[in-house]
Protein backbone atom coordinates (compact mmCIF):
# COMPACT_ATOMS: atom_id res chain seq x y z
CA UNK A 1 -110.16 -2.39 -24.47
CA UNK A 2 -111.53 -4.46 -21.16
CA UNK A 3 -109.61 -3.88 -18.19
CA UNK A 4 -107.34 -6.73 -17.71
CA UNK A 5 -105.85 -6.40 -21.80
CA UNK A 6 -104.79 -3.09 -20.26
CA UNK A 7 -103.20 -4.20 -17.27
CA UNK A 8 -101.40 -6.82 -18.72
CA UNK A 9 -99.99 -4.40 -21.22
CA UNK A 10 -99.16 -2.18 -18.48
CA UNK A 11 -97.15 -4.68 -16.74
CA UNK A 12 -95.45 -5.94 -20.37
CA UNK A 13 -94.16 -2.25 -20.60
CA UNK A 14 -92.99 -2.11 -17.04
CA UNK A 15 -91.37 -5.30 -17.62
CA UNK A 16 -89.59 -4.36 -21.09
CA UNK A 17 -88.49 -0.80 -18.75
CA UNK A 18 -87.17 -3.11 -16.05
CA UNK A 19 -85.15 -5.22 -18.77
CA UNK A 20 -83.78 -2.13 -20.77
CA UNK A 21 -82.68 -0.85 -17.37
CA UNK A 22 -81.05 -3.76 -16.40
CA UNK A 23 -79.43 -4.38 -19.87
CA UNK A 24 -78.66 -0.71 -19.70
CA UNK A 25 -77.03 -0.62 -16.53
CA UNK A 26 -75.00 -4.25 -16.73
CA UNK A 27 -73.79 -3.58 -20.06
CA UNK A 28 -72.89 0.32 -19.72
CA UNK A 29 -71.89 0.17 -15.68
CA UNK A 30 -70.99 -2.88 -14.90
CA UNK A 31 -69.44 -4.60 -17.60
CA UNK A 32 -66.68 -2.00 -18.02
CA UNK A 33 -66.09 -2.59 -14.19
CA UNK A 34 -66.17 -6.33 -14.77
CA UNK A 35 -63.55 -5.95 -17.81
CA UNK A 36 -61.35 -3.20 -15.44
CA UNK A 37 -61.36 -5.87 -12.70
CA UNK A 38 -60.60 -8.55 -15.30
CA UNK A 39 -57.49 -6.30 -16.27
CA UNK A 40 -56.05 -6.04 -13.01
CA UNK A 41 -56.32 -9.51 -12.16
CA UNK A 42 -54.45 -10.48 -15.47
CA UNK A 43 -51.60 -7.93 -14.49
CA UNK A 44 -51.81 -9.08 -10.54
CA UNK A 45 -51.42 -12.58 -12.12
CA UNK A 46 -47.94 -11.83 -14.43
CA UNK A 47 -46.81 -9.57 -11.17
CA UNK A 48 -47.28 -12.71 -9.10
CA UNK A 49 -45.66 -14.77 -11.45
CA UNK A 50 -42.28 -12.49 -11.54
CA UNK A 51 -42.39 -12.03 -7.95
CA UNK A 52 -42.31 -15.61 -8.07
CA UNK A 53 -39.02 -16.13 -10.31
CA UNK A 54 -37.96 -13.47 -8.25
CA UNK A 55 -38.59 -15.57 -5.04
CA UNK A 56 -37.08 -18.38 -6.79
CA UNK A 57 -33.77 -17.00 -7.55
CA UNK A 58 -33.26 -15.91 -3.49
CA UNK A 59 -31.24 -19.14 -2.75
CA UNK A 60 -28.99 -18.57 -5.27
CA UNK A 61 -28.94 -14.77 -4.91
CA UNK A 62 -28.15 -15.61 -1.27
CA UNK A 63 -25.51 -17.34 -1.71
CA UNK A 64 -23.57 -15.32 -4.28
CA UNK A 65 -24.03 -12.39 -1.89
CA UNK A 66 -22.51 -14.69 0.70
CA UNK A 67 -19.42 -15.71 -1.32
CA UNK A 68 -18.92 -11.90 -2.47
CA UNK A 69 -18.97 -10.65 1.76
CA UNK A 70 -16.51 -13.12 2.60
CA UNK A 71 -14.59 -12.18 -0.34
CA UNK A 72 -14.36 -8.19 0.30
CA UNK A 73 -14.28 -8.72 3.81
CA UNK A 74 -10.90 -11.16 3.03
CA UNK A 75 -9.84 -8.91 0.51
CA UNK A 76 -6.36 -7.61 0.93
CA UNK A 77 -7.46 -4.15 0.56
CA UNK A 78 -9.75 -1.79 2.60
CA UNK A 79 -11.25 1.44 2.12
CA UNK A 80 -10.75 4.30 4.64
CA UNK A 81 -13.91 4.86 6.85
CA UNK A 82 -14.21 8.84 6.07
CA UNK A 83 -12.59 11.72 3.86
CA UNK A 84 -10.88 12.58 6.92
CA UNK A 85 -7.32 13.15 5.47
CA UNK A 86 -5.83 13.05 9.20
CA UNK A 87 -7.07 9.32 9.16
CA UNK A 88 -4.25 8.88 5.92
CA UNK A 89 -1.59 10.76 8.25
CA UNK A 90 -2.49 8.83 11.15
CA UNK A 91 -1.51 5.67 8.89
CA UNK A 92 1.68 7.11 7.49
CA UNK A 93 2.83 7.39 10.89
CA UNK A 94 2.32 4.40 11.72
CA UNK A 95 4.52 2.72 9.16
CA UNK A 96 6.71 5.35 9.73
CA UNK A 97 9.12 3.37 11.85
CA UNK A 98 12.39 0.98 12.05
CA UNK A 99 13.36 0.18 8.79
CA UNK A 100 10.89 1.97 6.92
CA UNK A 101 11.28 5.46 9.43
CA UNK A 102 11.85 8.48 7.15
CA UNK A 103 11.13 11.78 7.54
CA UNK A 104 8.18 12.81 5.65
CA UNK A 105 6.53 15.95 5.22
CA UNK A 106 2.17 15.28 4.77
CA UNK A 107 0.47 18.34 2.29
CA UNK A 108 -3.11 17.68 1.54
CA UNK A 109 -4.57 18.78 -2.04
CA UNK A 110 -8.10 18.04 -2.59
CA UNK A 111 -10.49 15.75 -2.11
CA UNK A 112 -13.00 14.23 -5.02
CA UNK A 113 -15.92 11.68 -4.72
CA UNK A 114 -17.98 9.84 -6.97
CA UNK A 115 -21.66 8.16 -5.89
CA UNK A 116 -19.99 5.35 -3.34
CA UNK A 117 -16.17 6.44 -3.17
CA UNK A 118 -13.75 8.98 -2.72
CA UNK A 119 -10.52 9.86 -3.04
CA UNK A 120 -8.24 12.19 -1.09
CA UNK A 121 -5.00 13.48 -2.98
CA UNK A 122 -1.54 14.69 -1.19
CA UNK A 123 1.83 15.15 -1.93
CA UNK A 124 4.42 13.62 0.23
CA UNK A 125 7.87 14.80 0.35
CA UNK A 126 10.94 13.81 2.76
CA UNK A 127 14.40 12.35 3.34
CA UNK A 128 15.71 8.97 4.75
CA UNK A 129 18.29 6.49 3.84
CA UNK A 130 17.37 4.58 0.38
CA UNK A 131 16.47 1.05 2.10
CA UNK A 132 14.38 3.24 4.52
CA UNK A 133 12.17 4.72 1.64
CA UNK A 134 12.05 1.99 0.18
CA UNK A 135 10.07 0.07 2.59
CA UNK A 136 8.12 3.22 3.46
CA UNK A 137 6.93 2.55 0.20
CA UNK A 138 6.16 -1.01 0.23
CA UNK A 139 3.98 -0.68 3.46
CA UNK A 140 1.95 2.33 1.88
CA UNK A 141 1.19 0.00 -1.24
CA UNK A 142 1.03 -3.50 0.65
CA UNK A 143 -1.04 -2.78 3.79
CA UNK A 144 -4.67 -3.00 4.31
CA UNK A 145 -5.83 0.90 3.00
CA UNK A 146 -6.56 1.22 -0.76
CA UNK A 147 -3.56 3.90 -1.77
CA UNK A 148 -2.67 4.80 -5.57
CA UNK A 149 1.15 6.19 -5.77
CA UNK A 150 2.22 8.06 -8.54
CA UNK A 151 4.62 10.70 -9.57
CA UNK A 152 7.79 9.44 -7.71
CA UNK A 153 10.93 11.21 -7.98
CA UNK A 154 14.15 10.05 -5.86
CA UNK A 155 17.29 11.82 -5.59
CA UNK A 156 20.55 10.85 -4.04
CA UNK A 157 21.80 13.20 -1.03
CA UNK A 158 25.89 12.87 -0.69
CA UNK A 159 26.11 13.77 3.10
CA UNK A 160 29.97 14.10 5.22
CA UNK A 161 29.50 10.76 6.54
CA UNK A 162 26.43 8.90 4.17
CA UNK A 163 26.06 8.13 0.46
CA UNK A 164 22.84 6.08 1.28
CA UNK A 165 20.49 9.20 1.71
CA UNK A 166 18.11 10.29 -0.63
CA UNK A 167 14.96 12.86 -0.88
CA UNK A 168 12.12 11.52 -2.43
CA UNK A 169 8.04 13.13 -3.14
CA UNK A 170 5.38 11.33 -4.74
CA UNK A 171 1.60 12.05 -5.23
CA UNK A 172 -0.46 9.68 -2.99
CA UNK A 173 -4.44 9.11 -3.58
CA UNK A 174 -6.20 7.55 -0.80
CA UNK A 175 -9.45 6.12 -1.03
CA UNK A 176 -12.50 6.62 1.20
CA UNK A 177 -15.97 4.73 1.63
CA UNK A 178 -18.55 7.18 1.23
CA UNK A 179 -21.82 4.74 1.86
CA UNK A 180 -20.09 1.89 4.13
CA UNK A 181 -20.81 -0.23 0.86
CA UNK A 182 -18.08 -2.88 2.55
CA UNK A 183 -18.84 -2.16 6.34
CA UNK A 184 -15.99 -1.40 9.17
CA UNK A 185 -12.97 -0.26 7.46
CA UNK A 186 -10.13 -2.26 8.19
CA UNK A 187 -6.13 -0.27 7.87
CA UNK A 188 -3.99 -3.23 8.80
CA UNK A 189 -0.28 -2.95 8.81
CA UNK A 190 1.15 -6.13 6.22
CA UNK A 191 4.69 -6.00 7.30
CA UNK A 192 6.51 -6.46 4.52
CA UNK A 193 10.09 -5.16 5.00
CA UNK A 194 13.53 -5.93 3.44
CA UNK A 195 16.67 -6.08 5.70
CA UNK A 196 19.09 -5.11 2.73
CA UNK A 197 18.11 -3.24 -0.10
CA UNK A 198 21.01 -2.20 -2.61
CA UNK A 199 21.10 1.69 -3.07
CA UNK A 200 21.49 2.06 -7.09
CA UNK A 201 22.22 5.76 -6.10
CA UNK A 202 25.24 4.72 -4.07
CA UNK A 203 28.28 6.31 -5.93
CA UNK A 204 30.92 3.43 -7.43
CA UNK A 205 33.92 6.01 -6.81
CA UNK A 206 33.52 8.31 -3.82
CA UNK A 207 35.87 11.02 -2.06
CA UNK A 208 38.42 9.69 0.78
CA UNK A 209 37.08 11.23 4.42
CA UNK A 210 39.58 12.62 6.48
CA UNK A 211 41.13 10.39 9.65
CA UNK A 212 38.97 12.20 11.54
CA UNK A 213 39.20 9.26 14.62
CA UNK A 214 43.08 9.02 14.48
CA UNK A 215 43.55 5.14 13.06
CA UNK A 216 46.39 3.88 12.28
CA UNK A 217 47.16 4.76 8.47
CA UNK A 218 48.37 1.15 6.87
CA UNK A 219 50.33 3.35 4.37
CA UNK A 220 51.85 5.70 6.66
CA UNK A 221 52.95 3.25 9.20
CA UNK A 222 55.56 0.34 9.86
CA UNK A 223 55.16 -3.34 10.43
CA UNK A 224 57.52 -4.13 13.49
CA UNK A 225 56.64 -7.88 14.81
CA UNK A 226 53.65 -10.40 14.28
CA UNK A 227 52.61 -12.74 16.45
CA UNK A 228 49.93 -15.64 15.73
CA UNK A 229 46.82 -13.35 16.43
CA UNK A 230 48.67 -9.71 16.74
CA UNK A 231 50.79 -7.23 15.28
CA UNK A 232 52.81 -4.67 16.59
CA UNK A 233 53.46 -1.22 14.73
CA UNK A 234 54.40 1.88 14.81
CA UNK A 235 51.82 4.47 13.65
CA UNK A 236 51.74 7.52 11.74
CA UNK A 237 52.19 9.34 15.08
CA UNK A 238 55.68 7.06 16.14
CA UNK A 239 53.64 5.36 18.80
CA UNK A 240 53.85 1.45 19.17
CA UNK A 241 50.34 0.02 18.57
CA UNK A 242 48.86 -3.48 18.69
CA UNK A 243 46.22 -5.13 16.23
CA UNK A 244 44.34 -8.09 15.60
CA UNK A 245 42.63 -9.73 12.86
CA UNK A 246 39.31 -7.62 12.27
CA UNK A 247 40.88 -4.39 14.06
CA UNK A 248 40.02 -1.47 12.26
CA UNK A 249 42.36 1.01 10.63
CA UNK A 250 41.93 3.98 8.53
CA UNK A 251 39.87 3.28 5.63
CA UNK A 252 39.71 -0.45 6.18
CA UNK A 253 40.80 -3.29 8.80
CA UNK A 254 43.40 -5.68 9.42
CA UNK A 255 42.47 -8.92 7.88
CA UNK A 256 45.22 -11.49 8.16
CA UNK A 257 48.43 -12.44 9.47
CA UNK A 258 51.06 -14.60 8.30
CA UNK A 259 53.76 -15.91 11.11
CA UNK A 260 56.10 -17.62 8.85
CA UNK A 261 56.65 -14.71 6.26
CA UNK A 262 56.66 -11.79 9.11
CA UNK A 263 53.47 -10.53 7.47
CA UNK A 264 50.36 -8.76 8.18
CA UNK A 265 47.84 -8.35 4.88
CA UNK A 266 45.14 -5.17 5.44
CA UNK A 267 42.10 -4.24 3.52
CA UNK A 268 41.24 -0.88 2.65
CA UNK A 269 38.17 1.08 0.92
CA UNK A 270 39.57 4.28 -0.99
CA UNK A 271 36.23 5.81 -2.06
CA UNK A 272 34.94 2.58 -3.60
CA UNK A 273 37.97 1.38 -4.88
CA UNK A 274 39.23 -1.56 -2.70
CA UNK A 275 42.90 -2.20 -2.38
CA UNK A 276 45.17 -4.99 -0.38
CA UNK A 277 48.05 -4.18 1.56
CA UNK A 278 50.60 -6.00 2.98
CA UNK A 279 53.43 -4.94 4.83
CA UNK A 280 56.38 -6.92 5.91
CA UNK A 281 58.30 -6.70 9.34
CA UNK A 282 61.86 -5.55 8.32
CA UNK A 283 60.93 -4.65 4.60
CA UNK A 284 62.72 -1.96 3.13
CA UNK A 285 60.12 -0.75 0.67
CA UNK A 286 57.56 -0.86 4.13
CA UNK A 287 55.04 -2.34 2.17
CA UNK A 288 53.71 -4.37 -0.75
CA UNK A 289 50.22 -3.97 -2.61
CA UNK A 290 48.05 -6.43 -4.18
C-alpha cells in the first residue's frame, strides 16, 4: 500500500470518528436538552397565556372589588375590632341611657372563632321599666356592631308605686374581626327609640293604693258651690277646699264643671277600672255615678 492510500484512509477514519462523535454527542446530549428546553418553552408559553387572561380580567376584578368596599364599608353592620369582651360592655353602656337606661348586669361565657371571625357569648340580665327594655333592645340589634340575641325571657315586676317594671335576661353573641378582613371597625349608635311603647304586662285590673298624699276623696266628700272655673268642697277631713278643672284628687282629677246644674263631674282610676263621678251642690244622695 503506497503512502498516500494510507494517509487518506487514515484521515477517512478520523473523519468517520469525528462524525460518530458528533452524531453521538448531538443526538444523545444535546438533543434531549434541545427537547427539555422545547418543553419549558411550551409550558412558559400556556403560563404566559393564563397570566394573560389573568391580566385581562384586572379591570373588571377591580372594579367588583371596588363596588364590594364601598358596600361593607356602607353596610349597616360592623364587626368589633378584637375579642375583647370589655369592648361589648363598653357599647352596652353606651346605649344604656334615657329611654333605653336599664339596669343591666354584663356575665361573659366564652369566646369561639372560626378562620376570619369570632364570636363572644354573654348573658345579660337586669330590670327597667318595659318601654326602657324595650329600646335597650332595639339599639343592641339596630346599631352599627354585629350582635345575635337570643333566649329572651321578660317578666312583669308589680312594685308599690309601678306596674311598668319588668326583669328581663337574654343570651347576646357579639361578633369580632379576627384578620381586619373589613378594616377599622366602626360601633355607631343608630338611634332608634320609641317615646311610647304599650306594656302588654301592664295588669287590666290592679289593687287601689292607699291616699298616701291626703287628696281629696270624690266619694268621701261634699260638693258645696261651683263657680265657672272652681269648686268649693268640703273634704274627707271637714276642711273647705277649692278645685279646678284638671286638679287632681284621689285616684283621678276633676274634669268638668257645669254652672247651670250646680255640678262638678270627676274622673277616677280604681285599679284599671275607670269610673265618672258627679256630685251635685245641695244633693241629698251627695253624688251621682256614670
Amino acid at each position: 500500500m503506497s503512502y498516500a492510500v494510507r494517509n487518506t484512509l487514515v484521515l477517512l477514519l478520523v473523519l468517520l470518528i469525528f462524525v460518530g462523535a458528533g452524531w453521538g454527542y448531538i443526538y444523545f446530549v444535546q438533543q434531549p436538552k434541545v427537547e427539555d428546553l422545547q418543553s419549558q418553552v411550551a409550558e412558559k408559553r400556556t403560563e404566559l397565556q393564563e397570566k394573560r387572561a389573568i391580566a385581562n380580567q384586572y379591570p373588571t376584578l377591580k372594579n367588583r372589588f371596588d363596588k364590594a368596599t364601598e358596600y361593607f364599608n356602607s353596610y349597616d353592620k360592623a364587626l368589633y375590632g378584637s375579642s375583647d369582651e370589655d369592648d361589648v360592655f363598653d357599647f352596652l353602656n353606651r346605649i344604656n341611657t334615657g329611654s333605653a337606661a336599664t339596669d343591666f348586669s354584663f356575665s361573659f361565657s366564652d369566646s369561639t372563632f372560626q378562620e376570619e371571625y369570632g364570636t363572644l357569648n354573654m348573658e345579660i340580665t337586669g330590670e327597667a321599666p318595659y318601654s326602657n327594655f324595650v329600646n335597650f333592645m332595639r339599639q343592641i340589634e339596630q346599631s352599627k356592631p354585629l350582635n345575635k340575641v337570643d333566649d329572651v325571657t321578660v317578666n312583669p315586676m308589680a312594685t308599690e308605686d309601678s306596674h311598668n317594671f319588668v326583669s328581663f335576661s337574654f343570651s347576646l353573641q357579639s361578633f369580632y374581626d379576627r384578620v381586619a378582613l373589613l378594616g377599622e371597625p366602626s360601633l355607631d349608635v343608630t338611634n332608634n327609640l320609641q317615646a311610647s311603647i304599650p306594656n302588654p304586662f301592664f295588669p287590666l285590673i290592679r289593687s287601689i293604693t292607699a291616699n298616701e298624699n291626703g287628696l281629696l276623696d270624690v266619694e268621701s266628700s261634699t260638693l258645696v258651690a261651683v263657680s265657672s272655673n272652681r269648686v268649693f268642697m268640703m273634704n274627707q277631713n271637714d276642711t273647705m277646699q277649692q278645685l279646678s278643672p284638671g286638679d287632681r284628687v284621689y285616684l283621678g282629677r276633676l274634669s268638668s264643671i257645669n254652672v247651670e246644674q250646680g255640678a262638678a263631674t270627676f274622673e277616677l282610676n280604681k285599679g284599671g277600672i275607670v269610673e265618672r263621678i258627679t256630685l251635685r251642690v245641695n244633693n241629698e244622695d251627695g253624688n251621682q255615678s256614670n
